[in-house]
N, C-alpha and C. Protein backbone atom coordinates (compact mmCIF):
# COMPACT_ATOMS: atom_id res chain seq x y z
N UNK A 1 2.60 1.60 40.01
CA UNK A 1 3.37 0.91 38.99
C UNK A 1 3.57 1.83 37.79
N UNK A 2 4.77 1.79 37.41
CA UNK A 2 5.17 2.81 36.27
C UNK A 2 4.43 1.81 34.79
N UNK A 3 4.07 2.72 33.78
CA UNK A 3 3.46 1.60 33.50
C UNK A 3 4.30 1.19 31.65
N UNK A 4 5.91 1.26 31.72
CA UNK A 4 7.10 0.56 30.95
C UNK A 4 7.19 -0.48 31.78
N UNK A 5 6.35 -0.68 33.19
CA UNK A 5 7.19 -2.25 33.61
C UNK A 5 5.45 -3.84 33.55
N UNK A 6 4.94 -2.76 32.73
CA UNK A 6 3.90 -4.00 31.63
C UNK A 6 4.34 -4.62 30.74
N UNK A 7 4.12 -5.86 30.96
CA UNK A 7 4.11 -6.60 29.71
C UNK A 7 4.03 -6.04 28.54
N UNK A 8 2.70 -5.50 28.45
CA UNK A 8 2.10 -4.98 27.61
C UNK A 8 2.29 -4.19 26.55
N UNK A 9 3.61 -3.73 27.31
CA UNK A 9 4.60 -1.90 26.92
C UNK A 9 4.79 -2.64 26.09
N UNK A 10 5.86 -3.92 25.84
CA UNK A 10 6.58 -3.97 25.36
C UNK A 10 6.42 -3.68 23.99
N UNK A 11 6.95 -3.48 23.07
CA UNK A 11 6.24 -3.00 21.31
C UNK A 11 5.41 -1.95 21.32
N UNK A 12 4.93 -1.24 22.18
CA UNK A 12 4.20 -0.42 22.02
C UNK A 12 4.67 0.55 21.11
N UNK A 13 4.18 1.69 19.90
CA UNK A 13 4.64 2.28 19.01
C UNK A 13 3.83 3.45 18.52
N UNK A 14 4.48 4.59 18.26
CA UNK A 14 3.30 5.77 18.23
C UNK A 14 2.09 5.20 16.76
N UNK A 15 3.18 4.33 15.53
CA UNK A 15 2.08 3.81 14.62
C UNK A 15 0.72 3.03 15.31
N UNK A 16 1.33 2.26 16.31
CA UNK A 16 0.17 1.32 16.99
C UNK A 16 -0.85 2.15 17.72
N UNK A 17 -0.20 3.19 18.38
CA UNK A 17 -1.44 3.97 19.23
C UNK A 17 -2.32 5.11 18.31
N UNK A 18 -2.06 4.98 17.29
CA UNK A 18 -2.06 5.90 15.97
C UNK A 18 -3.18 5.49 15.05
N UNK A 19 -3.00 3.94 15.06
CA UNK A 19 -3.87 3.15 14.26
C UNK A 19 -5.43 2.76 15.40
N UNK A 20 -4.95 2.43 16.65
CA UNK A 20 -5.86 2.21 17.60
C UNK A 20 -7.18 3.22 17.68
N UNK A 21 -6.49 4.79 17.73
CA UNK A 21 -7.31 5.78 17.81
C UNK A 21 -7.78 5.78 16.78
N UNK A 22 -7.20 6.07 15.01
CA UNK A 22 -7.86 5.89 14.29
C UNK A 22 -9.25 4.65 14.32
N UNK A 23 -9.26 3.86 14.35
CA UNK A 23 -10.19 2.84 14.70
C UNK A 23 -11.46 3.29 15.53
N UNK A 24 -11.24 4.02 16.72
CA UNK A 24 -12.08 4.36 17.34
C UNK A 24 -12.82 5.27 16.97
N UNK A 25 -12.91 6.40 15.66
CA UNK A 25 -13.18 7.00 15.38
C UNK A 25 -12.67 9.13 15.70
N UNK A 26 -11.54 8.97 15.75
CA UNK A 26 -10.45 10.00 16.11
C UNK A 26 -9.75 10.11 14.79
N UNK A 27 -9.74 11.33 14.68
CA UNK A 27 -8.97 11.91 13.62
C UNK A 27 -7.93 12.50 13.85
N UNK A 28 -6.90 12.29 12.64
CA UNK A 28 -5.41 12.79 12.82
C UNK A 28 -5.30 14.22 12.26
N UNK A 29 -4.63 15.03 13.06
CA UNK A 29 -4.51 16.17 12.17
C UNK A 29 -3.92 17.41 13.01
N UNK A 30 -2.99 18.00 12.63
CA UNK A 30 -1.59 18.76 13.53
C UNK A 30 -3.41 19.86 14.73
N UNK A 31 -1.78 19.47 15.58
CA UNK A 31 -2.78 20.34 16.59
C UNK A 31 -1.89 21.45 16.85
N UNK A 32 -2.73 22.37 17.16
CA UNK A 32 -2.58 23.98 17.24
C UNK A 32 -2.06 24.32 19.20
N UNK A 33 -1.42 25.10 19.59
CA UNK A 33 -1.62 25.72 20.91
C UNK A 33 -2.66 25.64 21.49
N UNK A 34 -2.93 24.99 22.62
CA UNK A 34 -4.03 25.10 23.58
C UNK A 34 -5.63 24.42 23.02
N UNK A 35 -4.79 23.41 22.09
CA UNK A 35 -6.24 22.48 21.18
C UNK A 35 -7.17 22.23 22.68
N UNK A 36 -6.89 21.90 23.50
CA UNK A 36 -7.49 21.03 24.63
C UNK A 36 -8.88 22.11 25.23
N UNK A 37 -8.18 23.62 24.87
CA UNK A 37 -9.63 24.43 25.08
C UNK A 37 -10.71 25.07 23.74
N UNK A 38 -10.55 24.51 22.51
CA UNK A 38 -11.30 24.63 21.79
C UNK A 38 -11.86 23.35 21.45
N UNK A 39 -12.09 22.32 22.77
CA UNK A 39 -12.72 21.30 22.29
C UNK A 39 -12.49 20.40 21.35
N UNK A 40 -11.43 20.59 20.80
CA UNK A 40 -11.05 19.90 19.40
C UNK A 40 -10.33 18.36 19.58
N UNK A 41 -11.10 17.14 19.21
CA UNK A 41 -10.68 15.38 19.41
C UNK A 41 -9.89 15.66 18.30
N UNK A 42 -8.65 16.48 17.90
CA UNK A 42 -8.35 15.80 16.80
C UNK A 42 -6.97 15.28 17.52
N UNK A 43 -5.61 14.53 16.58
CA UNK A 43 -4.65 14.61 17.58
C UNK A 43 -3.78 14.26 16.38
N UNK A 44 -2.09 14.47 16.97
CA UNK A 44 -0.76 14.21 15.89
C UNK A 44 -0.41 13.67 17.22
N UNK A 45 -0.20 12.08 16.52
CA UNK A 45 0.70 11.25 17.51
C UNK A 45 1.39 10.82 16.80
N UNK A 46 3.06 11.34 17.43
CA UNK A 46 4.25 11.67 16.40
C UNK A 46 5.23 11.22 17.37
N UNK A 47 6.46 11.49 16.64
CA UNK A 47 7.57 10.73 17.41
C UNK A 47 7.88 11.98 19.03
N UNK A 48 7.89 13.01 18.19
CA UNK A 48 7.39 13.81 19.85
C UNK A 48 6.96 13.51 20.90
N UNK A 49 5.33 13.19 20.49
CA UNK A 49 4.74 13.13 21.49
C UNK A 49 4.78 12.21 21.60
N UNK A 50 5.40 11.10 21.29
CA UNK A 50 5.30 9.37 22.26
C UNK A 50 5.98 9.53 23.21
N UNK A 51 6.81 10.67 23.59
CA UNK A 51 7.14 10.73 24.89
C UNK A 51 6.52 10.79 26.27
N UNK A 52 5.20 11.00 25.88
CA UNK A 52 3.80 11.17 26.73
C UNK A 52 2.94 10.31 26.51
N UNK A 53 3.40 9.14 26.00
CA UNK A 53 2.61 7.99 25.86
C UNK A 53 1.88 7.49 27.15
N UNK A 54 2.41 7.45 28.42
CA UNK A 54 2.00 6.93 29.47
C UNK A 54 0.51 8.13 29.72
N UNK A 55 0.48 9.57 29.13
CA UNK A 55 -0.50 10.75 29.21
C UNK A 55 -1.70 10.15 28.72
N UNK A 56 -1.04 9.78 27.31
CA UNK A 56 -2.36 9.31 26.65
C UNK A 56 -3.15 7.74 26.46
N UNK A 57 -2.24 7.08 26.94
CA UNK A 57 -2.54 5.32 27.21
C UNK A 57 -3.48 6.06 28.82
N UNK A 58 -2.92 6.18 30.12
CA UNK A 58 -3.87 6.34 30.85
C UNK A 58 -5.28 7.25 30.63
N UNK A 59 -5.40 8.34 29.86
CA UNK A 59 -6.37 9.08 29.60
C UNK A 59 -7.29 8.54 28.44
N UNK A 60 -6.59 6.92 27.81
CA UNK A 60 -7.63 6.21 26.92
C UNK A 60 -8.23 5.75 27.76
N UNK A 61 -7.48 5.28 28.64
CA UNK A 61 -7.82 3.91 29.85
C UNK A 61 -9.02 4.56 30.43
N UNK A 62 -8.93 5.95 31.03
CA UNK A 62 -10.46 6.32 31.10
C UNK A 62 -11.30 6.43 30.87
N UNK A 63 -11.20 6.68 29.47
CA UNK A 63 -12.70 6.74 28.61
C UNK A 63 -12.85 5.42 28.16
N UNK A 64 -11.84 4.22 27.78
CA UNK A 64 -12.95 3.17 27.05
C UNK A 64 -12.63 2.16 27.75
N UNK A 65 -11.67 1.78 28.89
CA UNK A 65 -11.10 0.93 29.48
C UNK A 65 -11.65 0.64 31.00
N UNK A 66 -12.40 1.86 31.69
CA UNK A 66 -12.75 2.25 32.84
C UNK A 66 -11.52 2.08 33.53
N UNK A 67 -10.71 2.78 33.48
CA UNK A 67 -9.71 3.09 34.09
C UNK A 67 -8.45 1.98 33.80
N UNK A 68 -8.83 0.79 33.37
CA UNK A 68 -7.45 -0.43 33.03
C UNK A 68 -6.60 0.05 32.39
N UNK A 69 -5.30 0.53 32.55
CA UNK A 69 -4.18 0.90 31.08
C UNK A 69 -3.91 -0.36 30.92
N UNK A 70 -3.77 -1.41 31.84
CA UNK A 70 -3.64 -2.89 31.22
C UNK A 70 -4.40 -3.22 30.11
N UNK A 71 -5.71 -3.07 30.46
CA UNK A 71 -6.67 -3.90 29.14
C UNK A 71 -6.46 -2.87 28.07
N UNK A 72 -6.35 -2.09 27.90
CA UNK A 72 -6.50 -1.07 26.71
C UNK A 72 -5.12 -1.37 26.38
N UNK A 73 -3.72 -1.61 27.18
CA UNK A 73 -2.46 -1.69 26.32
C UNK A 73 -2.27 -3.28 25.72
N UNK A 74 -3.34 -4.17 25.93
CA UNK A 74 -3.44 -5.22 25.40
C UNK A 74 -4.33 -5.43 23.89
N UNK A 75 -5.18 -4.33 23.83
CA UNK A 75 -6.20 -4.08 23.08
C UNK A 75 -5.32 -3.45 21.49
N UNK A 76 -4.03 -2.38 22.74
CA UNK A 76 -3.43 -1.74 21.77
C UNK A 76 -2.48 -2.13 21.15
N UNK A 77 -1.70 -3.45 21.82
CA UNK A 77 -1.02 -4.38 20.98
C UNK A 77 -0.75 -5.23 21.54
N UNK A 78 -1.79 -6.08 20.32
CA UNK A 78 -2.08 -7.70 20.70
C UNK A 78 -0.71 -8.22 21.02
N UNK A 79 -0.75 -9.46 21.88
CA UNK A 79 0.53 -9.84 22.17
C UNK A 79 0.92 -11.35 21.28
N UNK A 80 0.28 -11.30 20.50
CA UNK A 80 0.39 -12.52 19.39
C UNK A 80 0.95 -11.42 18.01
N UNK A 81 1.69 -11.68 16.87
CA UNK A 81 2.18 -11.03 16.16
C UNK A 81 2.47 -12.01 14.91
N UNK A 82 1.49 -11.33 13.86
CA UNK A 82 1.61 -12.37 12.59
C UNK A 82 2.81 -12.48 12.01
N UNK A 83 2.93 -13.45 11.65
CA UNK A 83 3.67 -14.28 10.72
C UNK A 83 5.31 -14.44 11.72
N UNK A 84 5.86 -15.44 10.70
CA UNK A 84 7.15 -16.71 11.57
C UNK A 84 7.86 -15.49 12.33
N UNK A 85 8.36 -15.93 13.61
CA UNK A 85 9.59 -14.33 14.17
C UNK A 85 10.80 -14.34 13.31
N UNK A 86 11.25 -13.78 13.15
CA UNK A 86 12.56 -13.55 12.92
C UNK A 86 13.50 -14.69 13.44
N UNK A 87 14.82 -14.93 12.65
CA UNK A 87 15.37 -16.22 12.92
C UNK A 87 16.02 -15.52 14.30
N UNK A 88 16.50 -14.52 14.39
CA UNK A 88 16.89 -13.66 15.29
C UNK A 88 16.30 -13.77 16.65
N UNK A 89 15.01 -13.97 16.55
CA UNK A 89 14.44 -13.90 17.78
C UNK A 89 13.87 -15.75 18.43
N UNK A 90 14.14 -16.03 17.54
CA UNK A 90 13.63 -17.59 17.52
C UNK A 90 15.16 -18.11 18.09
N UNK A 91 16.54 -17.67 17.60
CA UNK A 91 17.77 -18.12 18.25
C UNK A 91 17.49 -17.32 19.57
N UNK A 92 17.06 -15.95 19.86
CA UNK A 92 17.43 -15.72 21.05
C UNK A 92 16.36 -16.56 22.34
N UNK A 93 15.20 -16.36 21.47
CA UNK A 93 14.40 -17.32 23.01
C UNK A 93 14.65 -18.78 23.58
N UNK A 94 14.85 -18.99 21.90
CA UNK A 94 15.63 -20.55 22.21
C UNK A 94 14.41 -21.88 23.02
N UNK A 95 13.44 -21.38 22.52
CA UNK A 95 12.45 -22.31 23.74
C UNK A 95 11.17 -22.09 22.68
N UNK A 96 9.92 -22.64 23.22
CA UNK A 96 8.43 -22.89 22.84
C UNK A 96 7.83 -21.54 22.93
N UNK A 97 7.27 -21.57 21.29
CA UNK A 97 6.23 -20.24 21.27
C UNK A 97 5.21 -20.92 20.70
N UNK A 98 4.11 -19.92 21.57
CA UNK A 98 2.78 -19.99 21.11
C UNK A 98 2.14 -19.54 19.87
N UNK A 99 1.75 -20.48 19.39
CA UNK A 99 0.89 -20.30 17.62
C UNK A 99 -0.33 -20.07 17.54
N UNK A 100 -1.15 -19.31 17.25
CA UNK A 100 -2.40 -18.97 16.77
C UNK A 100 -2.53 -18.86 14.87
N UNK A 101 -3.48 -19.73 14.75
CA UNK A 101 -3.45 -19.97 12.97
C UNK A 101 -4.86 -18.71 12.84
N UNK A 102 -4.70 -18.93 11.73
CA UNK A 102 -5.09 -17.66 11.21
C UNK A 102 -7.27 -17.52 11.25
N UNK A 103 -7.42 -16.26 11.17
CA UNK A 103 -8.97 -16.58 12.10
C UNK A 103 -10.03 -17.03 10.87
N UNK A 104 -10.83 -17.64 11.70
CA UNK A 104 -11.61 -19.06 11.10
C UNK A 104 -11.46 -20.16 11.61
N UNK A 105 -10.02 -20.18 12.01
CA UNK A 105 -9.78 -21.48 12.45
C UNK A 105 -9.23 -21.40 14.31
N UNK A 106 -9.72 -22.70 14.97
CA UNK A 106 -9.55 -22.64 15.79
C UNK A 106 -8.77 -22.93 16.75
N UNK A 107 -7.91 -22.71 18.12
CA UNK A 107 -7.14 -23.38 18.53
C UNK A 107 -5.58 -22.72 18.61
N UNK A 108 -4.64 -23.35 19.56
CA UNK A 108 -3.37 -22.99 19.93
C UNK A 108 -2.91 -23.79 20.37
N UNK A 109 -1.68 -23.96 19.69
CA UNK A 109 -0.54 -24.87 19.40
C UNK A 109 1.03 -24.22 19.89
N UNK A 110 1.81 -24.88 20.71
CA UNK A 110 3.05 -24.92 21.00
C UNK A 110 4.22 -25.49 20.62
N UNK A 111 5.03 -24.56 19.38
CA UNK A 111 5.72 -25.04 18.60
C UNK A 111 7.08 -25.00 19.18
N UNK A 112 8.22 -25.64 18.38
CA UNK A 112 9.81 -25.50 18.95
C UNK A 112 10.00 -25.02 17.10
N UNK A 113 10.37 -23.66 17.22
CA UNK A 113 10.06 -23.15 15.49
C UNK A 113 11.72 -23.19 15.30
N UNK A 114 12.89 -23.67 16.00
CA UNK A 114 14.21 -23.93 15.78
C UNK A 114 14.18 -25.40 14.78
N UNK A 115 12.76 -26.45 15.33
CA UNK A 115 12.80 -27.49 14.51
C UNK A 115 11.64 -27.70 13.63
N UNK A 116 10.36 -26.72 14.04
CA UNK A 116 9.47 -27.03 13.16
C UNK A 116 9.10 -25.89 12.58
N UNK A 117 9.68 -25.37 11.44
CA UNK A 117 10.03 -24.24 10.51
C UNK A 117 9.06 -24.40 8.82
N UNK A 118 8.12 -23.94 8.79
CA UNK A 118 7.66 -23.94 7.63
C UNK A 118 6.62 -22.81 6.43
N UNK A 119 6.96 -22.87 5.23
CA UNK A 119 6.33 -21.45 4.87
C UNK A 119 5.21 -21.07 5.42
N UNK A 120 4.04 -22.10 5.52
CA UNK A 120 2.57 -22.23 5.61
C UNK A 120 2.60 -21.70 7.21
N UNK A 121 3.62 -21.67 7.58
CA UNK A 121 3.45 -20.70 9.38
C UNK A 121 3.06 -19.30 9.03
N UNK A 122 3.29 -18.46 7.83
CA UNK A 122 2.90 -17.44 7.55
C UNK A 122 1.85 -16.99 8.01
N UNK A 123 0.80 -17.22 8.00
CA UNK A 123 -0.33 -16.89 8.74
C UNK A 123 -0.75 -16.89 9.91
N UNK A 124 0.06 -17.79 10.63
CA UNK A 124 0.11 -17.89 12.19
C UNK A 124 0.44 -16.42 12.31
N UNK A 125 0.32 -16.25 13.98
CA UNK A 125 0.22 -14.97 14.94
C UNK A 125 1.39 -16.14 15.84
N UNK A 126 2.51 -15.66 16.49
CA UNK A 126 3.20 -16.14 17.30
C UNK A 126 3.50 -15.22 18.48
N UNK A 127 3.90 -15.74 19.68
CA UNK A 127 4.18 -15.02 20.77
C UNK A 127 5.46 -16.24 21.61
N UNK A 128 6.49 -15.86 22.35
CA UNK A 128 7.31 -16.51 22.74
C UNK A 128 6.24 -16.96 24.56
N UNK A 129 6.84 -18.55 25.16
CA UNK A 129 6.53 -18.62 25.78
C UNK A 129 7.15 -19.73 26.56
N UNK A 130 6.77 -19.60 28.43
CA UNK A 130 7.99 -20.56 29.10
C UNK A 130 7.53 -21.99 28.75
N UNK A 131 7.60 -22.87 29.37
CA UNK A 131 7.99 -24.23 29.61
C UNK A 131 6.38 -24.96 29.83
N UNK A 132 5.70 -23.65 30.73
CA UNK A 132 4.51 -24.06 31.28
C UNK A 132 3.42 -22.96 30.41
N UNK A 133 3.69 -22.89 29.13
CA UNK A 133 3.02 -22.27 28.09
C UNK A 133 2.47 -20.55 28.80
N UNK A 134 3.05 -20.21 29.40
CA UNK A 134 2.83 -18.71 29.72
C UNK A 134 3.70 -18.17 28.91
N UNK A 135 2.75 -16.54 28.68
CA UNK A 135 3.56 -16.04 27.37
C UNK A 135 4.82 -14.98 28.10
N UNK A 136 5.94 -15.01 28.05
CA UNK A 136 7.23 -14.21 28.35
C UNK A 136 7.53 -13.03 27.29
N UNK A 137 8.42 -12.31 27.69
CA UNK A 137 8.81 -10.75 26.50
C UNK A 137 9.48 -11.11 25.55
N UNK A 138 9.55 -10.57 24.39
CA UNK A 138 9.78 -10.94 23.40
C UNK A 138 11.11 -10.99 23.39
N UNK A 139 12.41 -11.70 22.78
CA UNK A 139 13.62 -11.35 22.54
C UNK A 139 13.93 -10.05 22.17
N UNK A 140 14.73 -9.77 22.96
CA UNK A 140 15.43 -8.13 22.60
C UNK A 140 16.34 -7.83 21.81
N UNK A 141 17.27 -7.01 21.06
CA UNK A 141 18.43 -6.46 21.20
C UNK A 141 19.16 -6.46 22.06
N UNK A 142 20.38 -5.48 21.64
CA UNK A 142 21.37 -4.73 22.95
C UNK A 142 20.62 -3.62 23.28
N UNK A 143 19.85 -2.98 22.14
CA UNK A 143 19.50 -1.51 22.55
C UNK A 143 17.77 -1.70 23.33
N UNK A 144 17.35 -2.94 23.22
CA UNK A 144 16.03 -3.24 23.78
C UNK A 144 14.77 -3.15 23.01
N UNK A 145 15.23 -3.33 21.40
CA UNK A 145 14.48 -3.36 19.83
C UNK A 145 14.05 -4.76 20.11
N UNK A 146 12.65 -4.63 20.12
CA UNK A 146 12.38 -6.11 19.69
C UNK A 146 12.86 -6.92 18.05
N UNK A 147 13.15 -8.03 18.36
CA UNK A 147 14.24 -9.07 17.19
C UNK A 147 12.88 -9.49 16.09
């Protein structure tokens, strides 16, 4: 399986895999010719190199994932996304998304956010989802930008 045809891909972003590593304790910082034989963890994940994203999502997947690029590209972006979607993306799904309120509190709720629209959703985490509350891809663009 190529692994753009995950769920998971979808949103994926060199900031997100950028911030992930940071987290883990990896430092950013331009790499030189042939870094990989002076031992050096440091790394520049740049608009360049997200072209090799699938290099470095599977070579996380080894070290902290035991091999899952699934669980680690879920790890690397959550599939819930704070605050209301875009009216943009709320016309295009046109259907029930899943709500997660903000942590402390417990529980998930299935809203129709075309009719139940309010500031205090701000803090929710939302994700679009079918009929039978499974979560589906996010509304797209033309060019395949998430809305």
């Amino acid at each position: 399986m190529n692994i753009t045809e995950l769920d998971e891909w979808q949103g994926v972003t060199p900031e997100l895999v950028t911030d992930w590593l940071l987290s883990h304790g990896w430092t950013q910082k331009p790499t030189q010719p042939n870094w990989w034989l002076k031992g050096d963890d440091g790394f520049l994940f740049d608009a360049p190199t997200f072209g090799q994203v699938w290099f470095w999502a599977y070579a996380l997947a080894a070290i902290y994932a035991d091999g899952n690029v699934q669980a680690l590209l879920r790890e690397i972006n959550p599939r819930m996304r704070k605050g209301v979607p875009s009216q943009e993306a709320i016309t295009a799904h046109g259907g029930t998304w899943m709500a997660a309120p903000p942590l402390g509190r417990n529980g998930i709720v299935f809203v129709n956010l075309r009719v139940l629209l309010d500031p205090s959703w701000a803090e929710w985490s939302f994700w679009p989802c079918d009929d039978h509350g499974n979560k589906v891809l996010w509304p797209t663009d033309a060019n395949g930008e998430m809305l």
